[in-house]
C-alpha atoms as a PDB file:
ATOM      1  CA  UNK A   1      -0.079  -6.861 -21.125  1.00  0.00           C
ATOM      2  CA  UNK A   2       3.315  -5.394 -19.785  1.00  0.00           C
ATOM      3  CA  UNK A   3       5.469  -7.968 -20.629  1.00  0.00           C
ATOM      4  CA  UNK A   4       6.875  -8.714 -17.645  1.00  0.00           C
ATOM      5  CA  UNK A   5       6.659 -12.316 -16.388  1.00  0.00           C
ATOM      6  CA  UNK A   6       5.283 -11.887 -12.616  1.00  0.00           C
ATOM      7  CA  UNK A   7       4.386  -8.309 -13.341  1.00  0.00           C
ATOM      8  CA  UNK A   8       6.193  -4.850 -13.577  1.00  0.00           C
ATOM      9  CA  UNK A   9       9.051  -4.133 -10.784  1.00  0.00           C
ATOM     10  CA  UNK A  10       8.726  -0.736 -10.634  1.00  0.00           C
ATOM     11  CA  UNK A  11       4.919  -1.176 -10.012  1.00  0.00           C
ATOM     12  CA  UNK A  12       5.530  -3.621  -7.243  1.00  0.00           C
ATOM     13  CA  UNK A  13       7.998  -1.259  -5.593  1.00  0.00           C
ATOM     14  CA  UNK A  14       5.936   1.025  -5.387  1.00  0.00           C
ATOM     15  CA  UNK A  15       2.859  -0.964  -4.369  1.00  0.00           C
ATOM     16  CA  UNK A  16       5.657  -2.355  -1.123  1.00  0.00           C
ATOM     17  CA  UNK A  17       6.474   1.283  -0.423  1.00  0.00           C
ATOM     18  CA  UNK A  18       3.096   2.125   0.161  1.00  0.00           C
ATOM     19  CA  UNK A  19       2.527  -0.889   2.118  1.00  0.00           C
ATOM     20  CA  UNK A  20       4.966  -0.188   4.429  1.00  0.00           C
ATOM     21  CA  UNK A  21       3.958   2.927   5.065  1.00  0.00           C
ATOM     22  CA  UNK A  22       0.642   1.754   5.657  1.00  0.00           C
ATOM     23  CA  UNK A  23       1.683  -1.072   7.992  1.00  0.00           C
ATOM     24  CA  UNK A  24       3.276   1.626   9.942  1.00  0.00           C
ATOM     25  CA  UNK A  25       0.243   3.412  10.511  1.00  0.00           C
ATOM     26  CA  UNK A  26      -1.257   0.363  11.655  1.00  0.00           C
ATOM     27  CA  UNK A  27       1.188  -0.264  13.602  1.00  0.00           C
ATOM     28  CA  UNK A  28       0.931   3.422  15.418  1.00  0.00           C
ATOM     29  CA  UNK A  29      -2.602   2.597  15.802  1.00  0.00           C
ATOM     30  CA  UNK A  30      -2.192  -0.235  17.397  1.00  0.00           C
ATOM     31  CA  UNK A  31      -0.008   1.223  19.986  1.00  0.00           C
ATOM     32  CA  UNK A  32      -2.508   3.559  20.900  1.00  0.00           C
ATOM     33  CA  UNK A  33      -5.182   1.760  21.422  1.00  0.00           C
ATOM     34  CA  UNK A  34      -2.909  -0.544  23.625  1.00  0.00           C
ATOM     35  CA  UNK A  35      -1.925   2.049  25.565  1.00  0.00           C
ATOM     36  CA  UNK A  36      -6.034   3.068  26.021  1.00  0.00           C
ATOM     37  CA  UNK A  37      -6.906   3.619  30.144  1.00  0.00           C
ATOM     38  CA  UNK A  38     -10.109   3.240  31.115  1.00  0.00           C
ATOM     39  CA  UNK A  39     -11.258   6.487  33.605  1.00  0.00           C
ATOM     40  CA  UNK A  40     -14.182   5.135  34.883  1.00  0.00           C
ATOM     41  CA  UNK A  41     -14.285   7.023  38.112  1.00  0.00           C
ATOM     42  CA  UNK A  42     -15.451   4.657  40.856  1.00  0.00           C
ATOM     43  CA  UNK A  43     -15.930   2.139  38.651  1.00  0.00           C
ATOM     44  CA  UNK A  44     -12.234   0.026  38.959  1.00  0.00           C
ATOM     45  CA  UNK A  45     -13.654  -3.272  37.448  1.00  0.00           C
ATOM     46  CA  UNK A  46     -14.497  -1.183  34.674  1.00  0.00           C
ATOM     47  CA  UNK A  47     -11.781   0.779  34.587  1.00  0.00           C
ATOM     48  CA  UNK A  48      -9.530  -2.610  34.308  1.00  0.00           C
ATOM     49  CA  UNK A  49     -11.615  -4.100  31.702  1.00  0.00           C
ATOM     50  CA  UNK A  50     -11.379  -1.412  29.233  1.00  0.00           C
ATOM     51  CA  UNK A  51      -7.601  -1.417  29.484  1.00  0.00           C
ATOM     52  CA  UNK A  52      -7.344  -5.446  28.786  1.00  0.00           C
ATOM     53  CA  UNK A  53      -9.760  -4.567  25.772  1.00  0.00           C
ATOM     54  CA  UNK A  54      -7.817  -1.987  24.748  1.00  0.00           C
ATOM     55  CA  UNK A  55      -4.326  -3.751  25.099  1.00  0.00           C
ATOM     56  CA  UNK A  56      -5.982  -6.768  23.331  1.00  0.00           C
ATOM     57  CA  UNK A  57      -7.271  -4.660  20.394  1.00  0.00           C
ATOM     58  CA  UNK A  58      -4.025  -3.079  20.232  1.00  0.00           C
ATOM     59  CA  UNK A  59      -1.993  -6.101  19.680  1.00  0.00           C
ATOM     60  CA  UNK A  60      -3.924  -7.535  17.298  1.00  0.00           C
ATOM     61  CA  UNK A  61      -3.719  -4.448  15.199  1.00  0.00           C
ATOM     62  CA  UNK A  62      -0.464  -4.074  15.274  1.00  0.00           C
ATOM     63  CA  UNK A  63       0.376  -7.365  14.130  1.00  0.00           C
ATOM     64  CA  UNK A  64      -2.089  -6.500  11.720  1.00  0.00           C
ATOM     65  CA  UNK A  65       0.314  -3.629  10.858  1.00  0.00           C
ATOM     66  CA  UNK A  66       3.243  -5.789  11.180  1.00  0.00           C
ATOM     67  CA  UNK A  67       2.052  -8.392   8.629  1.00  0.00           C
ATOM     68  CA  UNK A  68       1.489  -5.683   6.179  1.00  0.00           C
ATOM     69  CA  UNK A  69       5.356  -4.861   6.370  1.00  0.00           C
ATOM     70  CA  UNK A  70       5.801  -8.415   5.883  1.00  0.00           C
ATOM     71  CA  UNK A  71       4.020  -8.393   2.866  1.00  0.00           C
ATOM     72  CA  UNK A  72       5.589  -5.289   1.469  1.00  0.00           C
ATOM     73  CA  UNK A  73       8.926  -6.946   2.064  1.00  0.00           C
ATOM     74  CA  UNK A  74       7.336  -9.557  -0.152  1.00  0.00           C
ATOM     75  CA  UNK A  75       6.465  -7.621  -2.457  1.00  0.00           C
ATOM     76  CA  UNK A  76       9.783  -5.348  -2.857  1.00  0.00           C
ATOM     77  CA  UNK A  77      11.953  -9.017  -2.840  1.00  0.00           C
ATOM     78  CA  UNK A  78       9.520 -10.350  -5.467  1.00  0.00           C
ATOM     79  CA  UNK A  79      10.294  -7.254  -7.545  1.00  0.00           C
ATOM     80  CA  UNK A  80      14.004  -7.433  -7.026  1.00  0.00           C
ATOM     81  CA  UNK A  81      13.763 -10.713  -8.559  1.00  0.00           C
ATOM     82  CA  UNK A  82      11.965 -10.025 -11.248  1.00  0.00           C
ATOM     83  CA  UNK A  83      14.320  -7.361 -12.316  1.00  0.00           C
ATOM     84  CA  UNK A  84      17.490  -9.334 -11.988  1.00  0.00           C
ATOM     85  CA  UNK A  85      16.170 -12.014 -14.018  1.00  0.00           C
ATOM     86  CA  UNK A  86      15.528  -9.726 -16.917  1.00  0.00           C
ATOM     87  CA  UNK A  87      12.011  -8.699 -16.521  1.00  0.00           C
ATOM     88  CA  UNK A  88      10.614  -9.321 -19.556  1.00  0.00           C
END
């Protein structure tokens, strides 16, 4: 047991670091596949559908991505706290 009630700040900021990071990733990821064309020569209904996938996908991964940072922010207030009320 660490002693600290709500667990160890310096852990947690660490843990939001790297979730921010990570939600940036996702983020970039997301934007990719957004931005996905479809080159189905000949084939424009094709073509069209794979973009609207891909821009669908897209979003949803990046607000993936962007409730990650959320969470990190969380997570890095949660620590804050922690810390100013004495930790342990």
């Amino acid at each position: 047991m660490s002693g600290f009630v709500g667990g160890d700040p310096q852990e947690m900021t660490e843990g939001s670091r790297a979730l921010h990071r990570t939600g940036g990733r996702i983020e970039d990821a997301g934007g990719a596949l957004r931005d996905i064309s479809g080159s189905s020569a000949g084939h424009e209904g094709l073509s069209t559908a794979i973009r609207r996938l891909g821009a669908a996908v897209g979003t949803a991964v990046e607000d993936t991505g962007t409730q990650t940072k959320i969470a990190a922010a969380l997570a890095d207030s949660a620590a804050q706290d922690i810390d100013a009320a004495g930790g342990s």
